[in-house]
C-alpha atoms as a PDB file:
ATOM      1  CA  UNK A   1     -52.390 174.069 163.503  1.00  0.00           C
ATOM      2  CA  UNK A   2     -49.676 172.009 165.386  1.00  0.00           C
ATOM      3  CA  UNK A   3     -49.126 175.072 168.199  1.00  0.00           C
ATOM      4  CA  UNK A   4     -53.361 174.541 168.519  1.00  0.00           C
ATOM      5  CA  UNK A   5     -52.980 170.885 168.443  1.00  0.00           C
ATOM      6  CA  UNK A   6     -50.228 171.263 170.680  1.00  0.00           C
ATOM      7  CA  UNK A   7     -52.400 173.559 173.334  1.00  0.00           C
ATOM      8  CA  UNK A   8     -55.385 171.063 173.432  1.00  0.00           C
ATOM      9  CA  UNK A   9     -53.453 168.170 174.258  1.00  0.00           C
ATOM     10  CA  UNK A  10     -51.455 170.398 176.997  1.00  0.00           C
ATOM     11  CA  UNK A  11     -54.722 170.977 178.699  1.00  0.00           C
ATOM     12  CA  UNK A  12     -55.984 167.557 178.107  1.00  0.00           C
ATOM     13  CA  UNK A  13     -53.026 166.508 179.722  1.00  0.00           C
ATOM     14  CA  UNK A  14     -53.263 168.614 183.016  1.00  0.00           C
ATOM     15  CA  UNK A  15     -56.584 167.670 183.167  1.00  0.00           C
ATOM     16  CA  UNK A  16     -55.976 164.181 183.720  1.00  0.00           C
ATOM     17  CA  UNK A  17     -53.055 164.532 185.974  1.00  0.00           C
ATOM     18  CA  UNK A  18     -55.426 166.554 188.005  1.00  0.00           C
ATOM     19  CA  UNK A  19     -58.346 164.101 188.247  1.00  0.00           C
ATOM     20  CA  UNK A  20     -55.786 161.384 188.836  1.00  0.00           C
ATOM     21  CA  UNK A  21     -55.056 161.949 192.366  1.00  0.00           C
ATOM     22  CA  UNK A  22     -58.745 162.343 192.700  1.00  0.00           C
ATOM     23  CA  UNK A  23     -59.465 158.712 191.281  1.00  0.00           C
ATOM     24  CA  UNK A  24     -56.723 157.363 193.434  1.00  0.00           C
ATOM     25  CA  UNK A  25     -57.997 159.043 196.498  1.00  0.00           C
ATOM     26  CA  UNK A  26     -61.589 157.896 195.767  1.00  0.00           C
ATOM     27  CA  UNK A  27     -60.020 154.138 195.827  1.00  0.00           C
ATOM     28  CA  UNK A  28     -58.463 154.441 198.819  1.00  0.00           C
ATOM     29  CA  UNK A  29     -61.472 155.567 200.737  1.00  0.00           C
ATOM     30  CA  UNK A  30     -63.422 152.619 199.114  1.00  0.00           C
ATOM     31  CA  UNK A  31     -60.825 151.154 201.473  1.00  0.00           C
ATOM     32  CA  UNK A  32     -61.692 152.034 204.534  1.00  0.00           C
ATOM     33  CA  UNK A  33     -65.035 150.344 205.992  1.00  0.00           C
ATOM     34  CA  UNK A  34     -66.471 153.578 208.052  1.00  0.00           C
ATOM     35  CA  UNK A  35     -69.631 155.399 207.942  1.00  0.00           C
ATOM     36  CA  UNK A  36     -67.919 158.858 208.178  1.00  0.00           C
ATOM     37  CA  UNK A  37     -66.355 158.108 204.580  1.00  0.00           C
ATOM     38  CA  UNK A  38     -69.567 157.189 203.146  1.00  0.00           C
ATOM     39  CA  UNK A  39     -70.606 160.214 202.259  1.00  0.00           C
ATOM     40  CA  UNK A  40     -67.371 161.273 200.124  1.00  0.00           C
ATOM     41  CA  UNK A  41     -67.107 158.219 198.207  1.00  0.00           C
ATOM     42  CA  UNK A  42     -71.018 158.659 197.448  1.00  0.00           C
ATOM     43  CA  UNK A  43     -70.244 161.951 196.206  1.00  0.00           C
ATOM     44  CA  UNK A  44     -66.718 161.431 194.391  1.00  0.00           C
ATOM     45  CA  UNK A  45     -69.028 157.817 193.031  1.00  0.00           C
ATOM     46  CA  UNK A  46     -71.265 160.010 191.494  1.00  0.00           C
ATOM     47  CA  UNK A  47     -69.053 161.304 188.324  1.00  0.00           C
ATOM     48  CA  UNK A  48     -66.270 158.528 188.457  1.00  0.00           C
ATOM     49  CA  UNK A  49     -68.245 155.724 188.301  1.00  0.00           C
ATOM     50  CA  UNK A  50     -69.898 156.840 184.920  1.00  0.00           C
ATOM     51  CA  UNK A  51     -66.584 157.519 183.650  1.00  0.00           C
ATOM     52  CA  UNK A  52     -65.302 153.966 184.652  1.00  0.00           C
ATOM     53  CA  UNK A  53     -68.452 152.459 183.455  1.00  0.00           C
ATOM     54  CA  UNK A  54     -67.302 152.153 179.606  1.00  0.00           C
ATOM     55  CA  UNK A  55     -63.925 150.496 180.502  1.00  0.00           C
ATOM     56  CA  UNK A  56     -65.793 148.372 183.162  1.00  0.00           C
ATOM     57  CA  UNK A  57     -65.457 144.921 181.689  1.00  0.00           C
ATOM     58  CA  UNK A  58     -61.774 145.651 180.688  1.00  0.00           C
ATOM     59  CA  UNK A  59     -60.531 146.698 183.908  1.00  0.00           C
ATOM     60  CA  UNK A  60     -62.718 145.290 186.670  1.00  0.00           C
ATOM     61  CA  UNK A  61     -60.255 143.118 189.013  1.00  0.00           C
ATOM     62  CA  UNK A  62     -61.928 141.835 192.634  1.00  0.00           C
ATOM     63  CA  UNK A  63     -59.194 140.232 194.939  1.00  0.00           C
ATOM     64  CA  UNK A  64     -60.983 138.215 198.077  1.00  0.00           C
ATOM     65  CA  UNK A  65     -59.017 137.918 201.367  1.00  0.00           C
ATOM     66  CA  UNK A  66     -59.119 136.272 204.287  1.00  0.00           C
ATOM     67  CA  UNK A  67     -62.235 136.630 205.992  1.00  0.00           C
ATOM     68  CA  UNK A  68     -63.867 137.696 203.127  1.00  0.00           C
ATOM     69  CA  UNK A  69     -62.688 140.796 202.260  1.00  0.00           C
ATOM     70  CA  UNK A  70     -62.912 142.118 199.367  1.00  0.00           C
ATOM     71  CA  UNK A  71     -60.756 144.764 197.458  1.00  0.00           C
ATOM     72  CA  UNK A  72     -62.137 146.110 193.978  1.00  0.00           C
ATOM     73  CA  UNK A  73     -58.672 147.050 191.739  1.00  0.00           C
ATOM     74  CA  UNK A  74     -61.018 148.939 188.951  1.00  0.00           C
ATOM     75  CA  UNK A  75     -60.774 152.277 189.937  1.00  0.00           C
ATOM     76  CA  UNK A  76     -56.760 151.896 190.802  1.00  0.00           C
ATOM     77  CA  UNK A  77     -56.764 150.135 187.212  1.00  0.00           C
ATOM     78  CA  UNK A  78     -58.820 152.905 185.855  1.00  0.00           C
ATOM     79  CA  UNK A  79     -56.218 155.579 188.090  1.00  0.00           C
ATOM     80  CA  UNK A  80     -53.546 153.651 185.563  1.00  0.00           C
ATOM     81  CA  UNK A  81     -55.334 153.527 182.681  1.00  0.00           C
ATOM     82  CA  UNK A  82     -55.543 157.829 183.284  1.00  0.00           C
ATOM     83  CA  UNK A  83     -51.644 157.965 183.921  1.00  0.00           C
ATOM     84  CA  UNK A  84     -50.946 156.147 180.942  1.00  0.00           C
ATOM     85  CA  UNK A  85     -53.536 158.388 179.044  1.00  0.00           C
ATOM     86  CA  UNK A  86     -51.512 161.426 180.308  1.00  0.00           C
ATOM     87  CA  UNK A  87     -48.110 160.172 179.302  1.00  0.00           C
ATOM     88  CA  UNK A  88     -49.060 159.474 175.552  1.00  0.00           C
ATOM     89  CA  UNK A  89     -50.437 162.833 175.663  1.00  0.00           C
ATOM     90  CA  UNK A  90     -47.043 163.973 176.849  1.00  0.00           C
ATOM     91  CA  UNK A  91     -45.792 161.767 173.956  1.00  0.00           C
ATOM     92  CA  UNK A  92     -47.785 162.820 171.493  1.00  0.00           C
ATOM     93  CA  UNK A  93     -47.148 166.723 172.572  1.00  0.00           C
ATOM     94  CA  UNK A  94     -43.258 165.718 172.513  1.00  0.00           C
ATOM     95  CA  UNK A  95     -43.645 164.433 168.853  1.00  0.00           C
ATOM     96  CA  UNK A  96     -45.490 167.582 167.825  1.00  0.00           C
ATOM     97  CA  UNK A  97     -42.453 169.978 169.349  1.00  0.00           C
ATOM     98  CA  UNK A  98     -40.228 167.938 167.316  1.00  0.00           C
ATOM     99  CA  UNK A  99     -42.646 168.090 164.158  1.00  0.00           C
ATOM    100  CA  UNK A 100     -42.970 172.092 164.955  1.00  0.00           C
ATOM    101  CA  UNK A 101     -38.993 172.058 165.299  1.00  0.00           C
ATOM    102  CA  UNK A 102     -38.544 170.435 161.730  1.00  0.00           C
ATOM    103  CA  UNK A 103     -40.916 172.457 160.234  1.00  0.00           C
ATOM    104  CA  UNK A 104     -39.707 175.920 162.105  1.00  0.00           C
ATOM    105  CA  UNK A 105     -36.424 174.577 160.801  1.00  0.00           C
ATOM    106  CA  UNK A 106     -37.405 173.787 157.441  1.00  0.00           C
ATOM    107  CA  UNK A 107     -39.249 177.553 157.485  1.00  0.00           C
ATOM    108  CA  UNK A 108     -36.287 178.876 158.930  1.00  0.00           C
ATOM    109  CA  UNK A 109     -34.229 177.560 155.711  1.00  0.00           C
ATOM    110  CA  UNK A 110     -36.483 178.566 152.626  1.00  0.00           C
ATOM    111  CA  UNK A 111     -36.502 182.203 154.585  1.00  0.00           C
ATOM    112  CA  UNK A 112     -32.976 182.295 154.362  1.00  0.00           C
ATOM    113  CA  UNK A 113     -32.905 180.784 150.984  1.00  0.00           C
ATOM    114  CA  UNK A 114     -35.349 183.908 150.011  1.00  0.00           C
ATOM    115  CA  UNK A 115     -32.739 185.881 151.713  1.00  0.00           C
ATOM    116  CA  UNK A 116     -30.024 184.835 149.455  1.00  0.00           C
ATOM    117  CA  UNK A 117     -31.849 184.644 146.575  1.00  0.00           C
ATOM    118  CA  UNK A 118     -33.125 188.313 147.111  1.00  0.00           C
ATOM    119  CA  UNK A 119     -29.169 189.555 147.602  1.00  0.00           C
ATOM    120  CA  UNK A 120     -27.762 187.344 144.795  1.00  0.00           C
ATOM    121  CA  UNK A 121     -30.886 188.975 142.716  1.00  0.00           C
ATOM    122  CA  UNK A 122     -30.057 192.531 144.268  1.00  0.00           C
ATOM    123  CA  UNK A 123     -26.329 191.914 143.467  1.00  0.00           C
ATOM    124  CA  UNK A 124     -26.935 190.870 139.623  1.00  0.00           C
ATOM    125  CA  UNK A 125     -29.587 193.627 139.268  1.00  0.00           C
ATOM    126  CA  UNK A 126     -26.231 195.956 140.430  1.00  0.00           C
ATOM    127  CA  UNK A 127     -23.390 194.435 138.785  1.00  0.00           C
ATOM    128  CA  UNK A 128     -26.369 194.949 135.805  1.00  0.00           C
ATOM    129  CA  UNK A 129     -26.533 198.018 136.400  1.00  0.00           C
ATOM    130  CA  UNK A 130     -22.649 199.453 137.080  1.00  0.00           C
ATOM    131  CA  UNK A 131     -21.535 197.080 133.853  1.00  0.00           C
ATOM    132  CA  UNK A 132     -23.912 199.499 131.440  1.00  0.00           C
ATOM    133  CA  UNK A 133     -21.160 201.944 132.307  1.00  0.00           C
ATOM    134  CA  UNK A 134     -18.706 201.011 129.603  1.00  0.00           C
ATOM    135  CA  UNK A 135     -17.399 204.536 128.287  1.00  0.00           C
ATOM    136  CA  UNK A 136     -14.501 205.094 130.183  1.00  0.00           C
ATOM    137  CA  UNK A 137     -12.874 209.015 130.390  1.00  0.00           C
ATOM    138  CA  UNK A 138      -9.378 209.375 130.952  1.00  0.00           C
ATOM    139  CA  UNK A 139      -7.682 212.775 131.630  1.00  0.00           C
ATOM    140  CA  UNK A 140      -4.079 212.752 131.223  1.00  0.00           C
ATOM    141  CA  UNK A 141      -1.494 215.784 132.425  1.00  0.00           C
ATOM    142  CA  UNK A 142       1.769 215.119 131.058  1.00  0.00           C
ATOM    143  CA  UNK A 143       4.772 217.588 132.151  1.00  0.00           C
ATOM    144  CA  UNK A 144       8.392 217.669 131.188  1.00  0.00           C
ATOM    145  CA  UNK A 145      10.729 218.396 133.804  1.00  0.00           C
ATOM    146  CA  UNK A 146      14.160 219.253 133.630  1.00  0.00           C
ATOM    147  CA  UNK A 147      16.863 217.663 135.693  1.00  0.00           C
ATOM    148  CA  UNK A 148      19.822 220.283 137.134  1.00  0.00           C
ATOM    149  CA  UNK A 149      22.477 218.790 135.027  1.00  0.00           C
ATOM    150  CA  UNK A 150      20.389 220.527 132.396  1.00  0.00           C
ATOM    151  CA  UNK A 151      22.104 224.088 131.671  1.00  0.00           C
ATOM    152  CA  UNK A 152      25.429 221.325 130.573  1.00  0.00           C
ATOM    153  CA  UNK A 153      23.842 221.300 127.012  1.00  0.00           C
ATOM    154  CA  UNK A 154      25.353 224.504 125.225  1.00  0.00           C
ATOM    155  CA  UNK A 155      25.486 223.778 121.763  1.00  0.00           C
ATOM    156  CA  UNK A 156      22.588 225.240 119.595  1.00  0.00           C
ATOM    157  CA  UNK A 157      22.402 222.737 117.350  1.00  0.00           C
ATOM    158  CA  UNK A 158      22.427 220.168 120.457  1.00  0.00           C
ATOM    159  CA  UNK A 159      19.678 222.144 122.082  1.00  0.00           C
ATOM    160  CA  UNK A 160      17.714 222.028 118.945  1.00  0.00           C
ATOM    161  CA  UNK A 161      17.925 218.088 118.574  1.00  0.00           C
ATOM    162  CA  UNK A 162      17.139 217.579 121.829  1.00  0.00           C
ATOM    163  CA  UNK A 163      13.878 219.779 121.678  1.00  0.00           C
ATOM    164  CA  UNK A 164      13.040 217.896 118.423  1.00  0.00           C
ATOM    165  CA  UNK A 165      13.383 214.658 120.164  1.00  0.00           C
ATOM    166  CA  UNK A 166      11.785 215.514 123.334  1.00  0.00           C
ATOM    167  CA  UNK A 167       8.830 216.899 121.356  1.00  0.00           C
ATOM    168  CA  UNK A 168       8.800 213.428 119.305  1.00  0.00           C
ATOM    169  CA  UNK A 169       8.950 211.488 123.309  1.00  0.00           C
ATOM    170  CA  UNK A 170       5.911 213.442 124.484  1.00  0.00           C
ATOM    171  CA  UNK A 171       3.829 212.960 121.215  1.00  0.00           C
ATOM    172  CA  UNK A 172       4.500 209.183 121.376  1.00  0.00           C
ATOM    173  CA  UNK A 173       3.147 209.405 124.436  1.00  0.00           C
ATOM    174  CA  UNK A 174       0.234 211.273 124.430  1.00  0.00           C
ATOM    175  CA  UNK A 175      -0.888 208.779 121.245  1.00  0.00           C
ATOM    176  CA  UNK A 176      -0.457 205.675 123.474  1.00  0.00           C
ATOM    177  CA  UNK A 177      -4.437 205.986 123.546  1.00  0.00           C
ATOM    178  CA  UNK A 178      -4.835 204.789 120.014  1.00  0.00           C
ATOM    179  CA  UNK A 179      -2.978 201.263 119.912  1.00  0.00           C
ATOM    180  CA  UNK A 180      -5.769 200.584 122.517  1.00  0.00           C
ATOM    181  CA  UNK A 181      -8.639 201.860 120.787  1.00  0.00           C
ATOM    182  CA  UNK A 182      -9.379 205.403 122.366  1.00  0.00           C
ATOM    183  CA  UNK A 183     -10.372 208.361 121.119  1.00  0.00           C
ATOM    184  CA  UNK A 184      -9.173 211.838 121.747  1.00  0.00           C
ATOM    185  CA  UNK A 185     -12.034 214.169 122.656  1.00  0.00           C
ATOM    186  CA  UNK A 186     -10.025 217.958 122.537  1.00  0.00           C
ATOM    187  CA  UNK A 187      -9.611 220.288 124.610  1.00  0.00           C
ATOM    188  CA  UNK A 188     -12.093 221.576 127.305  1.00  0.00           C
ATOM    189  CA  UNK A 189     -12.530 224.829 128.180  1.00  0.00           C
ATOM    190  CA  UNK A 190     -10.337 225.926 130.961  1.00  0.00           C
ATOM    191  CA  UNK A 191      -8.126 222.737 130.603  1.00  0.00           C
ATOM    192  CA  UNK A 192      -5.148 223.573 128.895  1.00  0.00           C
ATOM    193  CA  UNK A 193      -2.407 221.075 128.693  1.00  0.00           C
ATOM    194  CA  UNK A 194      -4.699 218.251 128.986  1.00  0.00           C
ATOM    195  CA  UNK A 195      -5.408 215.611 126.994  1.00  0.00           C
ATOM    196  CA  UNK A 196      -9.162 213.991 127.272  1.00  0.00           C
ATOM    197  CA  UNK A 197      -9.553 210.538 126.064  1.00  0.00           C
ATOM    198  CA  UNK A 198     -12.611 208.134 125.791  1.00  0.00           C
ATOM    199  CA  UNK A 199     -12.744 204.465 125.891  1.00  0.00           C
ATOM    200  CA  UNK A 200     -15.364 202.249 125.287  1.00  0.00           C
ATOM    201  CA  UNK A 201     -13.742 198.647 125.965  1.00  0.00           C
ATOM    202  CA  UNK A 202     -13.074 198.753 130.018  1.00  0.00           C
ATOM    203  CA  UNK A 203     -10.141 195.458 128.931  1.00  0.00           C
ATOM    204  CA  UNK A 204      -8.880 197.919 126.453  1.00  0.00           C
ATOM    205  CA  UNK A 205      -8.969 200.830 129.035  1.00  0.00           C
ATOM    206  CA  UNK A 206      -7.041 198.174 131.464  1.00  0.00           C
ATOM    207  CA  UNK A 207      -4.545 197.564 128.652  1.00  0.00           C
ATOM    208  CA  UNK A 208      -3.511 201.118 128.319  1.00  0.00           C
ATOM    209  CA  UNK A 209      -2.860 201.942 131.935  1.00  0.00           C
ATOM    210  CA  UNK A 210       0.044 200.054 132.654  1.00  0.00           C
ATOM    211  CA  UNK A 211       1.327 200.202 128.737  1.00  0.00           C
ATOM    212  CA  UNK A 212       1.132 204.052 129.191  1.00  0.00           C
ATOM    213  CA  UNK A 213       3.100 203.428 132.579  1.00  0.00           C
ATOM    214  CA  UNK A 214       5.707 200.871 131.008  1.00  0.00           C
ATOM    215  CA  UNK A 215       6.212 203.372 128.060  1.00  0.00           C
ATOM    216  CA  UNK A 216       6.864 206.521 130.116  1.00  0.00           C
ATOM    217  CA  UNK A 217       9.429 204.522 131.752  1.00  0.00           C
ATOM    218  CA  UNK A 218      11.311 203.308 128.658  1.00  0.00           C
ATOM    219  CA  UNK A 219      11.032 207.534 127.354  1.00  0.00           C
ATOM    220  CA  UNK A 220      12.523 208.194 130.326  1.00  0.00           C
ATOM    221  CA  UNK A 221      15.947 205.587 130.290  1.00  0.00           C
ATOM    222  CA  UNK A 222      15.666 206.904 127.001  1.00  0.00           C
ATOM    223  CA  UNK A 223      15.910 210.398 127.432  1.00  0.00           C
ATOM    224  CA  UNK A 224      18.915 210.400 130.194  1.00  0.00           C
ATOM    225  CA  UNK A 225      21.248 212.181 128.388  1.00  0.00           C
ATOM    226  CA  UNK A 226      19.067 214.918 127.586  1.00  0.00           C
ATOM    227  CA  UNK A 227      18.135 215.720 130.977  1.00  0.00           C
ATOM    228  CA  UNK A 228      14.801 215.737 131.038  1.00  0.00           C
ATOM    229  CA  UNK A 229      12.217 213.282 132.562  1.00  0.00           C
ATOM    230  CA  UNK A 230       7.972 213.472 132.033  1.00  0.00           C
ATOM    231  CA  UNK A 231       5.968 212.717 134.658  1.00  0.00           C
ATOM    232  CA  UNK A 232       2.156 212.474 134.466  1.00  0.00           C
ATOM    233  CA  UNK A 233      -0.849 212.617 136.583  1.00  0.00           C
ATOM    234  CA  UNK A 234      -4.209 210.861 135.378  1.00  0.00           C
ATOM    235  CA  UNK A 235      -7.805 210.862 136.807  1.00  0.00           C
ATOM    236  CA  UNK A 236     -10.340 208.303 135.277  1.00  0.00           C
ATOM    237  CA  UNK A 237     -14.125 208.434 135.447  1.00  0.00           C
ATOM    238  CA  UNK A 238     -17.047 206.326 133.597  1.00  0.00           C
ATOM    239  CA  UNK A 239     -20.619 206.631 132.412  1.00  0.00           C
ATOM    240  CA  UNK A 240     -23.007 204.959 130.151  1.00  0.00           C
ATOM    241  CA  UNK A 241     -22.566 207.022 127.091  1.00  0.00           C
ATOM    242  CA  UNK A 242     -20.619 210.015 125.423  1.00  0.00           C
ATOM    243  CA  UNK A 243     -23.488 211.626 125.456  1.00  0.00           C
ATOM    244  CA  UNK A 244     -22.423 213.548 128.715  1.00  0.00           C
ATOM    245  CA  UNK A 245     -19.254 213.510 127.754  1.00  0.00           C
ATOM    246  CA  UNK A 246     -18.876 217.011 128.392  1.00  0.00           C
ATOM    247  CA  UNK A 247     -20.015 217.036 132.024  1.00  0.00           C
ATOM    248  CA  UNK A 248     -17.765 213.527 132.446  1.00  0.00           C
ATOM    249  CA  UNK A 249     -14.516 215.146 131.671  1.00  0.00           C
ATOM    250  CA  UNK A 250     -15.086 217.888 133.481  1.00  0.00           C
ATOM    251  CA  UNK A 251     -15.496 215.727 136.560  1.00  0.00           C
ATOM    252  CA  UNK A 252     -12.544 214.121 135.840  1.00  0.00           C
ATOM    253  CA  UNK A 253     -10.149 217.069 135.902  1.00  0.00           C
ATOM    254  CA  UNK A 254     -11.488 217.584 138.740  1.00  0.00           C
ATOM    255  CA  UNK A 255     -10.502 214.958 140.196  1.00  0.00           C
ATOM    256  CA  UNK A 256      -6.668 215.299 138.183  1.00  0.00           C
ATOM    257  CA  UNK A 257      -6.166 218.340 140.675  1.00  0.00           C
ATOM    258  CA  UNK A 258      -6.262 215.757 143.706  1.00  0.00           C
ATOM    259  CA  UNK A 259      -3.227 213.441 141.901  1.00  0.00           C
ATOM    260  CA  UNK A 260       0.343 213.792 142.745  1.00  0.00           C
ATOM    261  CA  UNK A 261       3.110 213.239 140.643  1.00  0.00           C
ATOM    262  CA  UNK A 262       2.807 209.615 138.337  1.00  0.00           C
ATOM    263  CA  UNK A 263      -0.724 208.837 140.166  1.00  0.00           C
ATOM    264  CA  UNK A 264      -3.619 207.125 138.588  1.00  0.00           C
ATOM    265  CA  UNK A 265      -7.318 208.608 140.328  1.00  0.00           C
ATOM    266  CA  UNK A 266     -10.258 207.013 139.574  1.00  0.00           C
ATOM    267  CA  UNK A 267     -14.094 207.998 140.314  1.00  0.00           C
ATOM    268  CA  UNK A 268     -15.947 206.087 142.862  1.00  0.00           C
ATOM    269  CA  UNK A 269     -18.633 204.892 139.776  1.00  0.00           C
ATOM    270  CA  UNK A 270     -15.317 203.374 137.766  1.00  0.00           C
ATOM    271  CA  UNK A 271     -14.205 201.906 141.209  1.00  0.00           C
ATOM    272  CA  UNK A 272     -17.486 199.520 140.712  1.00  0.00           C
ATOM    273  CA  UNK A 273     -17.736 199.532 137.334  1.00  0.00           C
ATOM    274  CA  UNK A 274     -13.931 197.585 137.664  1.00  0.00           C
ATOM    275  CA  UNK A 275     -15.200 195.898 140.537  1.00  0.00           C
ATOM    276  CA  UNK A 276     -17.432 193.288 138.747  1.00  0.00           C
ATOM    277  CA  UNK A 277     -14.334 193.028 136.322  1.00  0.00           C
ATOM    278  CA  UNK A 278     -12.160 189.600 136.066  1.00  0.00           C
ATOM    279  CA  UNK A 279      -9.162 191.495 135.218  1.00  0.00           C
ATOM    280  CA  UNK A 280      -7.222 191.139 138.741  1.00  0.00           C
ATOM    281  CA  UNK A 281      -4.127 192.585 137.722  1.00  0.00           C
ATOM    282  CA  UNK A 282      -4.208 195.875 139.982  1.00  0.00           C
ATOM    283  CA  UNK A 283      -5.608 196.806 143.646  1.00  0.00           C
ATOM    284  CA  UNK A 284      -7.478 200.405 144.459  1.00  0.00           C
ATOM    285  CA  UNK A 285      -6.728 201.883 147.340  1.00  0.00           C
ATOM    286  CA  UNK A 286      -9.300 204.449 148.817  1.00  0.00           C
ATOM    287  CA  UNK A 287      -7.777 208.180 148.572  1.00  0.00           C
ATOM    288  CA  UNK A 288     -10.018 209.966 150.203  1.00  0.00           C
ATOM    289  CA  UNK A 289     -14.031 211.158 150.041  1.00  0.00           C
ATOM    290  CA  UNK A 290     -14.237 214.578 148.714  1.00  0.00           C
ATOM    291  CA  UNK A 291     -16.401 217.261 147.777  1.00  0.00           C
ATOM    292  CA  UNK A 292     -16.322 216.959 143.312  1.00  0.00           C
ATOM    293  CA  UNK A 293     -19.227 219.039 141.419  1.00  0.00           C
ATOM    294  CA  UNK A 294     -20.714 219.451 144.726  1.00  0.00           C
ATOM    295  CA  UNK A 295     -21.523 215.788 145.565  1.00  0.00           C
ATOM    296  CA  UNK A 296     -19.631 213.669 147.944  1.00  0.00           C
ATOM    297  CA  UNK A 297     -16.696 211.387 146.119  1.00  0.00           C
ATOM    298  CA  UNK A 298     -14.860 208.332 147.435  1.00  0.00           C
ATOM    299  CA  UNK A 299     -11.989 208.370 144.995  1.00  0.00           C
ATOM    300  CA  UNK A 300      -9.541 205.906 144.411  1.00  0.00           C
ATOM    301  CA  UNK A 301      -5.967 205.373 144.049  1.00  0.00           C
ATOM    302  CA  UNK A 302      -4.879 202.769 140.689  1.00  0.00           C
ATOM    303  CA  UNK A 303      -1.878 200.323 141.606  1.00  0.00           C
ATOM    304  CA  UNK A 304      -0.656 197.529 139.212  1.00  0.00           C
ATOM    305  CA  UNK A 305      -0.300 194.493 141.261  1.00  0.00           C
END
């Protein structure tokens, strides 16, 4: 409405900025006292003087000179009265680009509200979404590994204790899982030597990664005389229930053959699912996109802060 508005007082406007030269010219011949100008002011009389006739008594002005000449000032009034016309036009088109400005601006600002609103929504309807997946699978490959001042134990019996006690170490360890609420879900086919676990508290799953890290630590000191140290790889994935449980784990030891020695993995899905966590107490680090189950796989590198 204001661009139309806008347009009819534009032409409006050049209108009388054209026919102003014309009224001004038509005064000036009204000027000159010659026959050969009779003619055009009769014809240029013909539609201005109707147009002046409204505003006649308002702007009629007669000056008498000497001799008694006399000079009419209507039409120039009436050339004024046009030029002033033409500049509240310009006004009046002036105010409406500043009206059209407040209200582009004001458009402008509820569009980009929508815009935010729509990617706050789109966020929420995500962080919705990734939160659902609260079971948490952990597979963990614990090794012993034997330091060369090993062959210095001789005695039997010594041996024998030390086996005991190792064996004691590495069950300790591979229970850390319970203080933390976990549950041990067997062994897979085709994954010996590794030991599935399932969480279903992501703060109690946070809790057991760097307990499981301080404790391996203390077995270790622990273990120096006997010359032997674990180390352990673990690769971490997510989804919304047990359910698939079976399919989940095996995922995840997939990704355990990517970790190197005392490395943490996670799945890109537990990567977002920690993302909308308030638990800031480690960083992930991007590993690598690979090929898992035959579908592409950013995975993920776990570091305590």
């Amino acid at each position: 409405m204001i661009k139309l508005l806008k347009g009819l007082f534009k032409l409006i406007e050049g209108i009388l900025f054209i026919f102003l030269p014309i009224v001004v010219f038509y005064w000036s011949l009204t000027l000159i006292n010659l026959d050969v100008v009779r003619p055009f002011i009769t014809i240029l009389g013909s539609f201005i003087d109707p147009l002046i006739l409204p505003f006649k008594s308002y702007l009629e002005y007669k000056i008498t000179y000497e001799n008694d000449y006399t000079v009419d000032y209507t039409i120039l009034f009436f050339a004024v009265m046009i030029l002033c016309t033409a500049f509240i036009f310009t006004l009046i088109g002036r105010i409406l680009d500043f009206i059209n400005n407040i209200i582009e601006k004001i458009q402008n600002k509820i569009k980009m509200q929508d815009v935010i609103r729509k990617k706050q929504e789109e966020k929420q309807a995500y962080i919705n979404e990734v939160t659902k997946n609260n079971t948490i699978y952990v597979v963990l490959k614990l090794t012993r590994n034997q330091t060369k001042e090993a062959y210095l134990i001789k005695s039997e019996d010594a041996d024998f204790f030390s086996v005991g006690l190792v064996d004691s170490y590495e069950s300790s360890l591979k229970n850390v899982y319970k203080k933390f609420n976990g549950k041990n879900f067997g062994r897979l086919g085709g994954t010996n030597g590794l030991n599935n676990y399932i969480f279903t508290d992501i703060n109690k799953f946070l809790e057991y990664l760097p307990f499981f890290m301080e404790r391996i630590e203390e077995v270790n000191k622990g273990m120096q005389d006997l010359n032997i140290k674990f180390s352990y790889e673990i690769a971490c994935h997510c989804s919304y229930s047990d359910a698939s449980a079976q399919v989940d784990l095996d995922i995840t030891s997939t990704i355990l053959n990517l970790c190197g020695d005392r490395e943490i993995l996670l799945s890109e899905l537990l990567k977002s699912r920690l993302g909308v966590t308030e638990n800031k107490t480690f960083k992930l680090y991007s590993r690598g996109i690979y090929l898992i189950k035959d579908k592409q796989m950013d995975v993920f590198k776990f570091k305590l802060v």
